[in-house]
N, C-alpha and C. Protein backbone atom coordinates (compact mmCIF):
# COMPACT_ATOMS: atom_id res chain seq x y z
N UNK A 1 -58.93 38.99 61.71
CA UNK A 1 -58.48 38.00 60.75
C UNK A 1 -57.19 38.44 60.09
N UNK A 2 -57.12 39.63 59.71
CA UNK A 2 -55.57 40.33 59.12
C UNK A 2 -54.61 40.03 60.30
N UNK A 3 -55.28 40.69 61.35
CA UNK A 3 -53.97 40.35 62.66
C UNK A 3 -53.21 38.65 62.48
N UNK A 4 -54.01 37.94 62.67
CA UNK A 4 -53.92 36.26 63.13
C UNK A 4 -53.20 36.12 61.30
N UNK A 5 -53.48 36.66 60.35
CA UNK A 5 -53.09 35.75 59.07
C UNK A 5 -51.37 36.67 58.84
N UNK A 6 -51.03 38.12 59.62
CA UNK A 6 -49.88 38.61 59.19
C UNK A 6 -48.89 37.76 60.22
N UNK A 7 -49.20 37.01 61.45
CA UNK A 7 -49.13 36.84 62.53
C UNK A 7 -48.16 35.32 61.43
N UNK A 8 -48.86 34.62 60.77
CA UNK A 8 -48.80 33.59 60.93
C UNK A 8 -48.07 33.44 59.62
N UNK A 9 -48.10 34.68 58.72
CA UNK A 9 -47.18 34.81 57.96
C UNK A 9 -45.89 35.17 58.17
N UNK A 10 -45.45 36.09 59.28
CA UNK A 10 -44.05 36.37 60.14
C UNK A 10 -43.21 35.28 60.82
N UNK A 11 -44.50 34.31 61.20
CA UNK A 11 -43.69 33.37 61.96
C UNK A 11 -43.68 31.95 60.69
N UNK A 12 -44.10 31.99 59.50
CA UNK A 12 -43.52 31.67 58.52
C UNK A 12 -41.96 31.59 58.13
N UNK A 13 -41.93 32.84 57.65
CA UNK A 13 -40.47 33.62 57.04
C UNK A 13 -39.60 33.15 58.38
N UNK A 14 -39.94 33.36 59.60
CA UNK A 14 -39.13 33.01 60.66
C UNK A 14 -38.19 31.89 60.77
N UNK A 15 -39.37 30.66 60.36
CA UNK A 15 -39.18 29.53 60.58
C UNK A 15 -38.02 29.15 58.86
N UNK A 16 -38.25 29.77 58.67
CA UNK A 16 -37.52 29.59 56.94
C UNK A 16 -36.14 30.18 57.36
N UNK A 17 -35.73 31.02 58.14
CA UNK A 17 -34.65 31.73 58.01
C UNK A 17 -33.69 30.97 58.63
N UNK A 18 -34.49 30.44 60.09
CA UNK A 18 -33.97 29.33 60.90
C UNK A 18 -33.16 28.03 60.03
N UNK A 19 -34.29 27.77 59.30
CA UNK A 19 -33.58 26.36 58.55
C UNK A 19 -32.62 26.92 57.79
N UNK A 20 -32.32 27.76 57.19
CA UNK A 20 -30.92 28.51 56.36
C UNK A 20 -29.51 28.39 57.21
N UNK A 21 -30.25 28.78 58.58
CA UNK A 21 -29.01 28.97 59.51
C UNK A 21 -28.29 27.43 59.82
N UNK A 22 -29.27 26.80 60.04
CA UNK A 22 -29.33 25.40 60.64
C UNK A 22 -28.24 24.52 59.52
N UNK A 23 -28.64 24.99 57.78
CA UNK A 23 -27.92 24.26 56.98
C UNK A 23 -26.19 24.51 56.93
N UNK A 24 -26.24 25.86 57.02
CA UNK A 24 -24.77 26.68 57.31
C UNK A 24 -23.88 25.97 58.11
N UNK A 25 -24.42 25.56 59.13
CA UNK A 25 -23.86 25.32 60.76
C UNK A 25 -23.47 23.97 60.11
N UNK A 26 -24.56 22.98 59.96
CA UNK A 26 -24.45 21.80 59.33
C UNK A 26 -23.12 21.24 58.48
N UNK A 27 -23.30 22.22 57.76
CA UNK A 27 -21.92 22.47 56.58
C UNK A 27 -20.47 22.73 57.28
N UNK A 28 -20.75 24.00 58.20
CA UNK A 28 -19.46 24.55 58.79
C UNK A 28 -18.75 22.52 59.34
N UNK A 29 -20.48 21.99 60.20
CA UNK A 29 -19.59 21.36 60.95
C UNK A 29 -18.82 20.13 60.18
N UNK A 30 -19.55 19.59 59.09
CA UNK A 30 -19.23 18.54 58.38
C UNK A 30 -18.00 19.13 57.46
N UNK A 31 -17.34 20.34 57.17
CA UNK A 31 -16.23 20.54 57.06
C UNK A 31 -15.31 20.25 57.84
N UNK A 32 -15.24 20.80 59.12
CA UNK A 32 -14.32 20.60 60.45
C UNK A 32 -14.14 19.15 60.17
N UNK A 33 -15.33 17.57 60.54
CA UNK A 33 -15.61 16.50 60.87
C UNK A 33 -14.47 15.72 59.20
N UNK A 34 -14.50 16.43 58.08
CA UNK A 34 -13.81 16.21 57.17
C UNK A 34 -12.19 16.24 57.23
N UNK A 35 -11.72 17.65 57.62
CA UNK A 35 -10.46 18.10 58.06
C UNK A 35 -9.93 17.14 58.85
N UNK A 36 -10.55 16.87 59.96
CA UNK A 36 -10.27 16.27 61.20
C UNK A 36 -9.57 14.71 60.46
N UNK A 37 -10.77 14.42 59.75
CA UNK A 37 -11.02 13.29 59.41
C UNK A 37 -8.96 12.52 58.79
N UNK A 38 -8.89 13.74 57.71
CA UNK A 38 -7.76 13.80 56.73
C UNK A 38 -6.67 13.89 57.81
N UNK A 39 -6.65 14.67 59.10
CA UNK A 39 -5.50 14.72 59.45
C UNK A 39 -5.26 13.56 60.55
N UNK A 40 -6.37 13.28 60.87
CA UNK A 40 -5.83 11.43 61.39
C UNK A 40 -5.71 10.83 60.54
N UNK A 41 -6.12 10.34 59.26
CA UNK A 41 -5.36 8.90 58.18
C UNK A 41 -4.12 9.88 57.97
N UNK A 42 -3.44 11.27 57.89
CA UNK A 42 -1.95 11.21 57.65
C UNK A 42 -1.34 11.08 58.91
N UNK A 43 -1.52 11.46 60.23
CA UNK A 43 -1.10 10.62 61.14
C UNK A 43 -0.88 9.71 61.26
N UNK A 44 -2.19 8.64 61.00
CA UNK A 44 -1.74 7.10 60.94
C UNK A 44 -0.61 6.85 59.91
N UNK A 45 -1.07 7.32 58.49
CA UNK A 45 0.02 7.02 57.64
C UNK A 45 1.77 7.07 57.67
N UNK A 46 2.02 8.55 58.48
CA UNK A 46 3.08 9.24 58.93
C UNK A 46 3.70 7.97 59.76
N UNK A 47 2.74 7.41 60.96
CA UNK A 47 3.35 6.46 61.73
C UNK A 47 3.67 5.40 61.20
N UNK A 48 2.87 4.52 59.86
CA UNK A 48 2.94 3.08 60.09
C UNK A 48 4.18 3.80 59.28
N UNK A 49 4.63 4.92 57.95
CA UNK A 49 5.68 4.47 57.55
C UNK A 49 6.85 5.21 58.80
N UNK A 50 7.21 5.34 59.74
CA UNK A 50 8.25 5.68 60.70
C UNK A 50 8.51 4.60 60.92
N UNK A 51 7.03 3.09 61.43
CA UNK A 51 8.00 2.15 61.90
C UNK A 51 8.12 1.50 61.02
N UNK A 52 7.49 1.51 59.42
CA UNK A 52 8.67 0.78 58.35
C UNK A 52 9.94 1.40 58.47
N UNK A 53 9.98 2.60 58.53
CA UNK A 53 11.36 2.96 58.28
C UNK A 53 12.42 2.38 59.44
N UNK A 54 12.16 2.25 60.51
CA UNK A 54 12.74 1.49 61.62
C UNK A 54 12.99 -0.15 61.41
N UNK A 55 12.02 -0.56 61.03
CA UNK A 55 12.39 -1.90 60.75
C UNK A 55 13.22 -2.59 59.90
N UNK A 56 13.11 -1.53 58.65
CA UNK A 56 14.17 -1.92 57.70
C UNK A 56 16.04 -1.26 58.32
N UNK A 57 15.87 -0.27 59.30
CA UNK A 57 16.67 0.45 59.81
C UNK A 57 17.65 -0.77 60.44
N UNK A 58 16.41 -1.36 61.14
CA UNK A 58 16.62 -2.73 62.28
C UNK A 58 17.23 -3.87 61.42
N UNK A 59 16.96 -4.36 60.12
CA UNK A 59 17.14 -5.55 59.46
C UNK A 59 18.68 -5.57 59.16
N UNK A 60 18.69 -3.92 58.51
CA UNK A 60 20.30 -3.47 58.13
C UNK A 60 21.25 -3.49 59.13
N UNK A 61 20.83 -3.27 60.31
CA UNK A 61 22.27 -3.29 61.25
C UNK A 61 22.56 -4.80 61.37
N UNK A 62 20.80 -5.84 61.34
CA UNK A 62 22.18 -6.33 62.06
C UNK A 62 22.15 -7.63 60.73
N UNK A 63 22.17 -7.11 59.59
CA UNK A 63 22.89 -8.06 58.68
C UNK A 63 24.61 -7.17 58.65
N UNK A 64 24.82 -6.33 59.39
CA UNK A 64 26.34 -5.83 59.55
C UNK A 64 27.11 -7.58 60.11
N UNK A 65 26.38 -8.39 60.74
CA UNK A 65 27.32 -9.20 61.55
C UNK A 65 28.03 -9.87 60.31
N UNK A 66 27.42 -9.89 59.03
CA UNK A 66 28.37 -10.86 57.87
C UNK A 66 29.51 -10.50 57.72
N UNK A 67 29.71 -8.99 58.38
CA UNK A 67 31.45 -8.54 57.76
C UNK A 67 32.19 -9.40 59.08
N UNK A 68 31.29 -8.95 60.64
CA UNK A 68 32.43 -9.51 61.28
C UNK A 68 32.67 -10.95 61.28
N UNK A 69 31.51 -12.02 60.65
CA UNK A 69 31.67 -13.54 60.73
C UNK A 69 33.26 -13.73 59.44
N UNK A 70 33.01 -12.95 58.36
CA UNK A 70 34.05 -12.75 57.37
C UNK A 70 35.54 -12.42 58.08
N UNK A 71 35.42 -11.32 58.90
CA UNK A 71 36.76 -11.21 59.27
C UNK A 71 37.39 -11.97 60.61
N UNK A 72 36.49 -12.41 61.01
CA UNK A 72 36.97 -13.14 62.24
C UNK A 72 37.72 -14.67 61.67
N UNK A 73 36.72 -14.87 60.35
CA UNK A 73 37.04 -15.95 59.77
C UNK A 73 38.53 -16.14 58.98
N UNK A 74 38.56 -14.92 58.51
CA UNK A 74 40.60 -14.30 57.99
C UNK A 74 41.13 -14.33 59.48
N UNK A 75 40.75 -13.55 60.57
CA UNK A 75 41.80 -13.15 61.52
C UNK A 75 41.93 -15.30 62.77
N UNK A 76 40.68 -15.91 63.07
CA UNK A 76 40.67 -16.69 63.67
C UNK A 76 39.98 -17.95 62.88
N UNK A 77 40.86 -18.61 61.99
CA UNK A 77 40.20 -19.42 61.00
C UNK A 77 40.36 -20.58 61.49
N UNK A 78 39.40 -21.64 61.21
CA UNK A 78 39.07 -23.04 61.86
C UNK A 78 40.61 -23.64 60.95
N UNK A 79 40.67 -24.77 62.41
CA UNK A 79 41.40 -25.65 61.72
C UNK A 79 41.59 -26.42 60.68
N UNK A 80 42.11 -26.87 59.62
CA UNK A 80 43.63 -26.83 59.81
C UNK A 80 43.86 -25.17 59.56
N UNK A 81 43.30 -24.66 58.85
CA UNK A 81 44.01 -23.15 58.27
C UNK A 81 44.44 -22.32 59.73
N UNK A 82 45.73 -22.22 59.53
CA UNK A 82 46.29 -21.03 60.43
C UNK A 82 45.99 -19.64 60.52
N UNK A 83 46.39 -18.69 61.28
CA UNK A 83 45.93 -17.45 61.56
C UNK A 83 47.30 -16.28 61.03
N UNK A 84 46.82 -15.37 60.44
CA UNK A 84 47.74 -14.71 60.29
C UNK A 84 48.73 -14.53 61.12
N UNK A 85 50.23 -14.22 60.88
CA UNK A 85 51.02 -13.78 62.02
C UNK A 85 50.78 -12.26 62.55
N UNK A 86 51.48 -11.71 63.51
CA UNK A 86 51.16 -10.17 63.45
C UNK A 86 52.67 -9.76 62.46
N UNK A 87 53.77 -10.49 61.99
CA UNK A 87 54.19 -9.83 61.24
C UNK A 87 53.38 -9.52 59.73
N UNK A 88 52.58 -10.56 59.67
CA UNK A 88 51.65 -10.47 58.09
C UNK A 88 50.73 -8.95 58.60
N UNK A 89 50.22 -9.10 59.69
CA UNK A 89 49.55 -7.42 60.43
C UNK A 89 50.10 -6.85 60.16
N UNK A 90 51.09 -6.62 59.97
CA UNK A 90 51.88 -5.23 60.40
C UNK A 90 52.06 -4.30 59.34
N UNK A 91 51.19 -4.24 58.04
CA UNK A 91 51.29 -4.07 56.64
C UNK A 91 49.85 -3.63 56.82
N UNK A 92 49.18 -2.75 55.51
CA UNK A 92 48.39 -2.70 55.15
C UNK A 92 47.59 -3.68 54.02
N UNK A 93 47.05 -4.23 53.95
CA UNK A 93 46.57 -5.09 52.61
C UNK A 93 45.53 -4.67 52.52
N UNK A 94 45.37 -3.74 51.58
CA UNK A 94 44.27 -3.37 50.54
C UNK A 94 43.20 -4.00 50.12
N UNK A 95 43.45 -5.00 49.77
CA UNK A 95 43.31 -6.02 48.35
C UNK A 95 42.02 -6.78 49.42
N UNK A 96 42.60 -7.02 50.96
CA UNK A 96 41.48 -8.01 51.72
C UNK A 96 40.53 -6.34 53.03
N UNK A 97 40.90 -5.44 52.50
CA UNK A 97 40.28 -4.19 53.04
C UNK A 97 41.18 -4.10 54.56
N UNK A 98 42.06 -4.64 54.82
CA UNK A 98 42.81 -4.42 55.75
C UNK A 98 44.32 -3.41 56.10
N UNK A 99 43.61 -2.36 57.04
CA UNK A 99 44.58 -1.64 57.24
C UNK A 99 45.51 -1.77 58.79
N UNK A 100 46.51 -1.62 58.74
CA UNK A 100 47.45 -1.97 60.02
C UNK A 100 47.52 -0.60 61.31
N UNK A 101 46.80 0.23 60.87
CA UNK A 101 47.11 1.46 61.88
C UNK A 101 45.35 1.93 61.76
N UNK A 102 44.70 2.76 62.96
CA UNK A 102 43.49 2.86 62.96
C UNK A 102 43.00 4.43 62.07
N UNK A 103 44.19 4.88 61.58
CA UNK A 103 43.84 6.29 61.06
C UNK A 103 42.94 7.34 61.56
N UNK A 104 43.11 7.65 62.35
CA UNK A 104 42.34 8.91 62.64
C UNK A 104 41.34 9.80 61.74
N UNK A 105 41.74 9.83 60.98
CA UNK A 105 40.74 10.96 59.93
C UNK A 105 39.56 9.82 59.30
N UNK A 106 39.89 8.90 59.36
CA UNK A 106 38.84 7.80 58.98
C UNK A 106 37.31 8.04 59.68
N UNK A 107 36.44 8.13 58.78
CA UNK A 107 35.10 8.65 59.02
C UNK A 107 34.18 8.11 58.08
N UNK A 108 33.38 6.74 58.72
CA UNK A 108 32.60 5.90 57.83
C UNK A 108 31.48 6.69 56.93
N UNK A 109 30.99 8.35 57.97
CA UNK A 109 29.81 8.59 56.58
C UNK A 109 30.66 9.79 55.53
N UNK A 110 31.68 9.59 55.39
CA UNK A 110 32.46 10.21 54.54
C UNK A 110 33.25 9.53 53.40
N UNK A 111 33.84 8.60 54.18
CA UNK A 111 34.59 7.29 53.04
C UNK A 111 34.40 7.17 52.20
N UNK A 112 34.82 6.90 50.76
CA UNK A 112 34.23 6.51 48.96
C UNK A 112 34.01 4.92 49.73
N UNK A 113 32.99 4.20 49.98
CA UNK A 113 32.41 3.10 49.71
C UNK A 113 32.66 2.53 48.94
N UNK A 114 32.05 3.88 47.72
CA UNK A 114 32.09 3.37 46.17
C UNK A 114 32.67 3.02 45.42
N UNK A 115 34.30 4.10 45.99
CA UNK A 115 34.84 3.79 44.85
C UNK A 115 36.27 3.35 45.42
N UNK A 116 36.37 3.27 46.64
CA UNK A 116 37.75 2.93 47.30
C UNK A 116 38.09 1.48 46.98
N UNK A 117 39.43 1.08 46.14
CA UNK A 117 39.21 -0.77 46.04
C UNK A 117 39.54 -1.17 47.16
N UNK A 118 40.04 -0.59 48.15
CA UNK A 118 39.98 -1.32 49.66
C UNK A 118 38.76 -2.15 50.06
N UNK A 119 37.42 -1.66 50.15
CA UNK A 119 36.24 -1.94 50.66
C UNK A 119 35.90 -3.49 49.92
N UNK A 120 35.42 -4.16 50.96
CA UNK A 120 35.65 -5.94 50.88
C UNK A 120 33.91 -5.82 51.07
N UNK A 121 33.39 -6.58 49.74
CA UNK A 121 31.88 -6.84 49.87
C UNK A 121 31.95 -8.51 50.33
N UNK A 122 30.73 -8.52 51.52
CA UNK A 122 31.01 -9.65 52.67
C UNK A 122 29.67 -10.69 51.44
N UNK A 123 28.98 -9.22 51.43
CA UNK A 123 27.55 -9.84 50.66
C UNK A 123 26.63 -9.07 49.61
N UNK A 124 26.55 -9.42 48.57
CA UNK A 124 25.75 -8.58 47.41
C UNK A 124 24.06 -8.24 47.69
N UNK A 125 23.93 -9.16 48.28
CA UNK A 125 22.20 -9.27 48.65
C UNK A 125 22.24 -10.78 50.12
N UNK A 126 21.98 -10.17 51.30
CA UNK A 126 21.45 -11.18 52.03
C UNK A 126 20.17 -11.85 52.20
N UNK A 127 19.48 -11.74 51.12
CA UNK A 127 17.90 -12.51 50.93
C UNK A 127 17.06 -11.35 51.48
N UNK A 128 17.31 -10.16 52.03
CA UNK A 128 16.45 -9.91 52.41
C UNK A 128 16.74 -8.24 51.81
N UNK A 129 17.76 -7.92 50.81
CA UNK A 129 18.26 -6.96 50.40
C UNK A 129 19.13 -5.70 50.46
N UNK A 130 19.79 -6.74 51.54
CA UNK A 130 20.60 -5.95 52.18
C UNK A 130 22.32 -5.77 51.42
N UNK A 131 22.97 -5.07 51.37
CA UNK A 131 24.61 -5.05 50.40
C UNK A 131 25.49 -4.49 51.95
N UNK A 132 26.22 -5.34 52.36
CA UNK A 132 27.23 -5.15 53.25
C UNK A 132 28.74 -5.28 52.80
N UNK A 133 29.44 -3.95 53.21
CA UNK A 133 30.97 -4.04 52.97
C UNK A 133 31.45 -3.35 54.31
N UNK A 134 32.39 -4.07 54.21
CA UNK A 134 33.68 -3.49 55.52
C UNK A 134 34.53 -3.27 54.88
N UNK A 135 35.54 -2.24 56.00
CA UNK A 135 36.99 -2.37 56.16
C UNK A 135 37.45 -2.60 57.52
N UNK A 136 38.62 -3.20 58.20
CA UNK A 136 38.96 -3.41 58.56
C UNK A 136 40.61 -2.41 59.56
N UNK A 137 40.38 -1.87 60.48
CA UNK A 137 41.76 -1.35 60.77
C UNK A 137 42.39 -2.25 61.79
N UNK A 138 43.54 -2.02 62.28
CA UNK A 138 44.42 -2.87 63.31
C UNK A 138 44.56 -1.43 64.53
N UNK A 139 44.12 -1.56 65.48
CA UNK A 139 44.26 -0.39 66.35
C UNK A 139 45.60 0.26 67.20
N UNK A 140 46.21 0.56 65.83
CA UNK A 140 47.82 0.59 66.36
C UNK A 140 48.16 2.03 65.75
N UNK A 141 48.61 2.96 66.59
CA UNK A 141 48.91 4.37 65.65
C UNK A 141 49.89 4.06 64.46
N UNK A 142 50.84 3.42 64.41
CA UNK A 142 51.58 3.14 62.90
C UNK A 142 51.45 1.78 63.01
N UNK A 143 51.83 2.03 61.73
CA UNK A 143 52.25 0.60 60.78
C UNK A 143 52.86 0.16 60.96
N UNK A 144 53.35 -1.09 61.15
CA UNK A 144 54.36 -1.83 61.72
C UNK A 144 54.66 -2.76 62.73
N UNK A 145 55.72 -3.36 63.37
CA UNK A 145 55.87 -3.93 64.52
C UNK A 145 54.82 -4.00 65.47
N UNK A 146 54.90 -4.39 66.63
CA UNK A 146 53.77 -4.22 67.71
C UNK A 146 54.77 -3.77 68.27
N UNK A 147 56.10 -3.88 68.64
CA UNK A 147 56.79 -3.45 70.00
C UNK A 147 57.09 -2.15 69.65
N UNK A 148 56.79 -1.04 70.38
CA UNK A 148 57.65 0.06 70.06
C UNK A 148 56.14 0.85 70.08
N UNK A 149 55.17 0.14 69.37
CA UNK A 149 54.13 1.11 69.03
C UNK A 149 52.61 1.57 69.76
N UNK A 150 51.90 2.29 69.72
CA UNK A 150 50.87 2.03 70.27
C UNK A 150 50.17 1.86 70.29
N UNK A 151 49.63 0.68 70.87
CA UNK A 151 48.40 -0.02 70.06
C UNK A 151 47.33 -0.50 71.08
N UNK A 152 46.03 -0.49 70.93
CA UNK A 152 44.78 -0.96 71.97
C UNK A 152 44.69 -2.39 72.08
N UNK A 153 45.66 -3.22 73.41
CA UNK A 153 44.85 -4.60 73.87
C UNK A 153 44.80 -4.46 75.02
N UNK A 154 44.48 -5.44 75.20
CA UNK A 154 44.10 -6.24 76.50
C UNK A 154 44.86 -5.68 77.90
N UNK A 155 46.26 -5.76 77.39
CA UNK A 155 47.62 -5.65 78.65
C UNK A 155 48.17 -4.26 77.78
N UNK A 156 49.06 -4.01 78.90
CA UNK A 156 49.43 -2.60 78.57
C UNK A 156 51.57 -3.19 78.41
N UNK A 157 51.48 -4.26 78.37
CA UNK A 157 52.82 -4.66 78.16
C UNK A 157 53.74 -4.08 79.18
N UNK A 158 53.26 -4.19 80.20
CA UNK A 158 54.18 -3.47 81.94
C UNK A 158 55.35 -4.74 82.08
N UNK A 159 56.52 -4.19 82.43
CA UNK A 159 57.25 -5.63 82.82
C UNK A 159 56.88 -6.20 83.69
N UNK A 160 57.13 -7.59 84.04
CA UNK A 160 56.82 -7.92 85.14
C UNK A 160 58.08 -8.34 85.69
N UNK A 161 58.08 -8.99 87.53
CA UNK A 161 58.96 -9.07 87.98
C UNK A 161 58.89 -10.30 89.13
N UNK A 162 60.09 -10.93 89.76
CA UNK A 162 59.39 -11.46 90.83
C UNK A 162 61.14 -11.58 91.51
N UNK A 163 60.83 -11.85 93.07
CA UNK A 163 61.98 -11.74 93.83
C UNK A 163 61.45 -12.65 95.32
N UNK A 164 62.19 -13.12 95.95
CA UNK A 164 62.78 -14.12 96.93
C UNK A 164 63.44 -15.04 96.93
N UNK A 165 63.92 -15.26 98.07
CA UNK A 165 64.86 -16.35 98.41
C UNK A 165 66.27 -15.91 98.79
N UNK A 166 66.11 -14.40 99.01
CA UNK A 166 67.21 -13.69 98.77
C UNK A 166 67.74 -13.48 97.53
N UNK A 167 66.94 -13.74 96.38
CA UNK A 167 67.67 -13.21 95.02
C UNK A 167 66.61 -12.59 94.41
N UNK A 168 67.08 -11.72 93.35
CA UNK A 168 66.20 -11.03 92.81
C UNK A 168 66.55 -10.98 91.42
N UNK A 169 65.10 -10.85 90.60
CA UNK A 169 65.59 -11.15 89.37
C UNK A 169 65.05 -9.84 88.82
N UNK A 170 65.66 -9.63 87.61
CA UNK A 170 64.94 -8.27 86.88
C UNK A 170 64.02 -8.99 85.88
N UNK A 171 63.55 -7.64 85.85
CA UNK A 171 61.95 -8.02 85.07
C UNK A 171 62.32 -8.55 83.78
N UNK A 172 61.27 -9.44 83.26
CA UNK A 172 61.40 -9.64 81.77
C UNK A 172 60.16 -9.04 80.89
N UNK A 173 60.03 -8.97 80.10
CA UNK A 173 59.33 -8.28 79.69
C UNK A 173 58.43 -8.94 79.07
N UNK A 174 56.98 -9.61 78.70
CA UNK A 174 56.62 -10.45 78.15
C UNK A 174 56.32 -9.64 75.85
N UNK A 175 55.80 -10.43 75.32
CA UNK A 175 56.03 -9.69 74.16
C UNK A 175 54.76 -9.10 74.06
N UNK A 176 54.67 -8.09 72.71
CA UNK A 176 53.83 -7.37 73.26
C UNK A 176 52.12 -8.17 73.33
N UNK A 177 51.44 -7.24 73.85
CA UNK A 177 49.93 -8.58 73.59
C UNK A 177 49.09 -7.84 71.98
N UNK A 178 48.55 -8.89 71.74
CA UNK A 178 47.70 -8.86 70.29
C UNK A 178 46.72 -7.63 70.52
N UNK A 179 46.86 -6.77 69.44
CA UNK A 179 45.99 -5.68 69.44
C UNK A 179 44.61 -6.11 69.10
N UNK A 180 43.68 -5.06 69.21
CA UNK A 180 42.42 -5.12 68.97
C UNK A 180 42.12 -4.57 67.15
N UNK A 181 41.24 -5.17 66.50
CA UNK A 181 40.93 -4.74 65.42
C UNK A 181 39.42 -4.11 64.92
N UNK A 182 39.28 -3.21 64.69
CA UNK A 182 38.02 -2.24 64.15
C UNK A 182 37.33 -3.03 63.03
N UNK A 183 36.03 -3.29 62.57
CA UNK A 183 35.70 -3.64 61.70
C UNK A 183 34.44 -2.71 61.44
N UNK A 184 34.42 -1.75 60.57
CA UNK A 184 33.70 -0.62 60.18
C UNK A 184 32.84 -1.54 59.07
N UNK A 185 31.42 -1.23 58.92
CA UNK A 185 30.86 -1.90 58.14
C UNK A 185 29.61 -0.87 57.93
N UNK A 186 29.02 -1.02 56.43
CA UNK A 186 27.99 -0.26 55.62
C UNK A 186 27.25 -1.08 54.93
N UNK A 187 26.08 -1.00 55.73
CA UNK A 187 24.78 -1.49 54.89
C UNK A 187 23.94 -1.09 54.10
N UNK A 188 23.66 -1.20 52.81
CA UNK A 188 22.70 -0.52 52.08
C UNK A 188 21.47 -1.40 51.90
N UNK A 189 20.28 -1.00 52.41
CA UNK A 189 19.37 -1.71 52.36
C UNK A 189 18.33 -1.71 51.65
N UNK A 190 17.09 -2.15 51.63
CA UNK A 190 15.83 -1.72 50.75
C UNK A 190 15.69 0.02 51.21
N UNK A 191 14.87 0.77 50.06
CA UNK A 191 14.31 2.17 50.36
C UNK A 191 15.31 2.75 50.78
N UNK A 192 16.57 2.82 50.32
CA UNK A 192 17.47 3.45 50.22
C UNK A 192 17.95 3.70 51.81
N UNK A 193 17.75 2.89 52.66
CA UNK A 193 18.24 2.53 54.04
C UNK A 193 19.84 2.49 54.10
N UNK A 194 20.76 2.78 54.84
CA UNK A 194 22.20 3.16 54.76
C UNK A 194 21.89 2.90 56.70
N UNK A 195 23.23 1.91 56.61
CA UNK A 195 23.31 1.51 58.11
C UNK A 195 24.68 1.38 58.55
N UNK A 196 25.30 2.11 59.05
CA UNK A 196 27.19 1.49 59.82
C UNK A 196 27.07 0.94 61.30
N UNK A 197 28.02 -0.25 61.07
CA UNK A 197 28.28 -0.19 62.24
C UNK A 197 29.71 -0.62 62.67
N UNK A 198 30.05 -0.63 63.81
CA UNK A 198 31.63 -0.67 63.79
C UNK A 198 31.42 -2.11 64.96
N UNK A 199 32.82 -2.69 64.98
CA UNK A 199 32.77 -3.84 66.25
C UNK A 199 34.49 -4.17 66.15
N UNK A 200 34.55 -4.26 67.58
CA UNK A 200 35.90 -4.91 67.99
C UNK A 200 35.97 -6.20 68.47
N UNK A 201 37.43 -6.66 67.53
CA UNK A 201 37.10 -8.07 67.73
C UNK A 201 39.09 -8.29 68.08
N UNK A 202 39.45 -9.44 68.64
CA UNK A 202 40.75 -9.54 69.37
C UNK A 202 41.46 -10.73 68.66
């Protein structure tokens, strides 16, 4: 009877030690199942705001097109209003953010935005909170004339020529062709979104 009752007292304590272990494990695992838990909702979170941040990224570029509808509208204006000459080009005007030569050192995430009075606001808020300003260059290394200088169009201003009949004529030269113009533009959007974009227009 001592045998069978120490017997049954050992495998008592046994069974007790077991369930201790069992709770441990339990715990260990419902920690892990917790961890786990936290680092997928900041994953998810991480993602949905990347593609907010993209979308508003997306809204800002392309409310950029208000600068070029603005300047196309100065450079190619509906009838009756005429179009600038290229002698009116051939100047810098400040005042409408237009410069006559493409400047080289010009670097949109460097520029005073802020405080340059060149910079032409197209729009204060496009409904959707967006603030767009351009400037404008003329793609000509100086200021001035078109003939003489060098400037990005279309034709490279080659003479041309033509001959038969037995006579020959020398070339004439046609004048030069209309340069291309830069329109650099900065969007500031919701959540402090900042967008450039540049476009050439003829």
């Amino acid at each position: 009877m001592k045998k069978f009752a120490l017997a049954r007292r050992h495998t008592a304590r046994l069974g007790t030690h077991q369930s201790g272990i069992v709770l441990y494990v339990a715990l260990v695992v419902m920690i892990v199942m917790m961890l786990a838990g936290v680092a997928v909702l900041r994953s998810v979170g991480t993602g949905q705001g990347v593609a907010g941040n993209l979308a508003f990224k997306q809204n800002a570029t392309s409310a950029g097109d208000r600068a070029a509808v603005a300047v196309l509208g100065y450079l190619r204006p509906a009838p009756p209003a005429s179009a600038p000459t290229q002698t009116a080009l051939a100047v810098d005007l400040p005042a409408q953010g237009y410069f006559a030569s493409w400047n080289p050192a010009f670097d949109p995430d460097t520029f005073a935005w802020d405080t340059d009075p060149s910079v032409v606001q197209a729009t204060a808020n496009d409904g959707n909170g967006n603030r767009v300003r351009y400037v404008v260059h003329r793609l000509c290394r100086n200021v001035g004339a078109l003939a003489g200088n060098d400037c990005v169009s279309v034709m490279d201003g080659a003479t041309l020529g033509t001959s038969g009949g037995g006579a020959s004529f020398s070339g004439i030269a046609p004048p030069p062709p209309a340069p291309y113009f830069r329109i650099t533009t900065r969007i500031d959007g919701p959540r402090n979104t900042v967008s450039y974009t540049q476009v050439l227009v003829k």
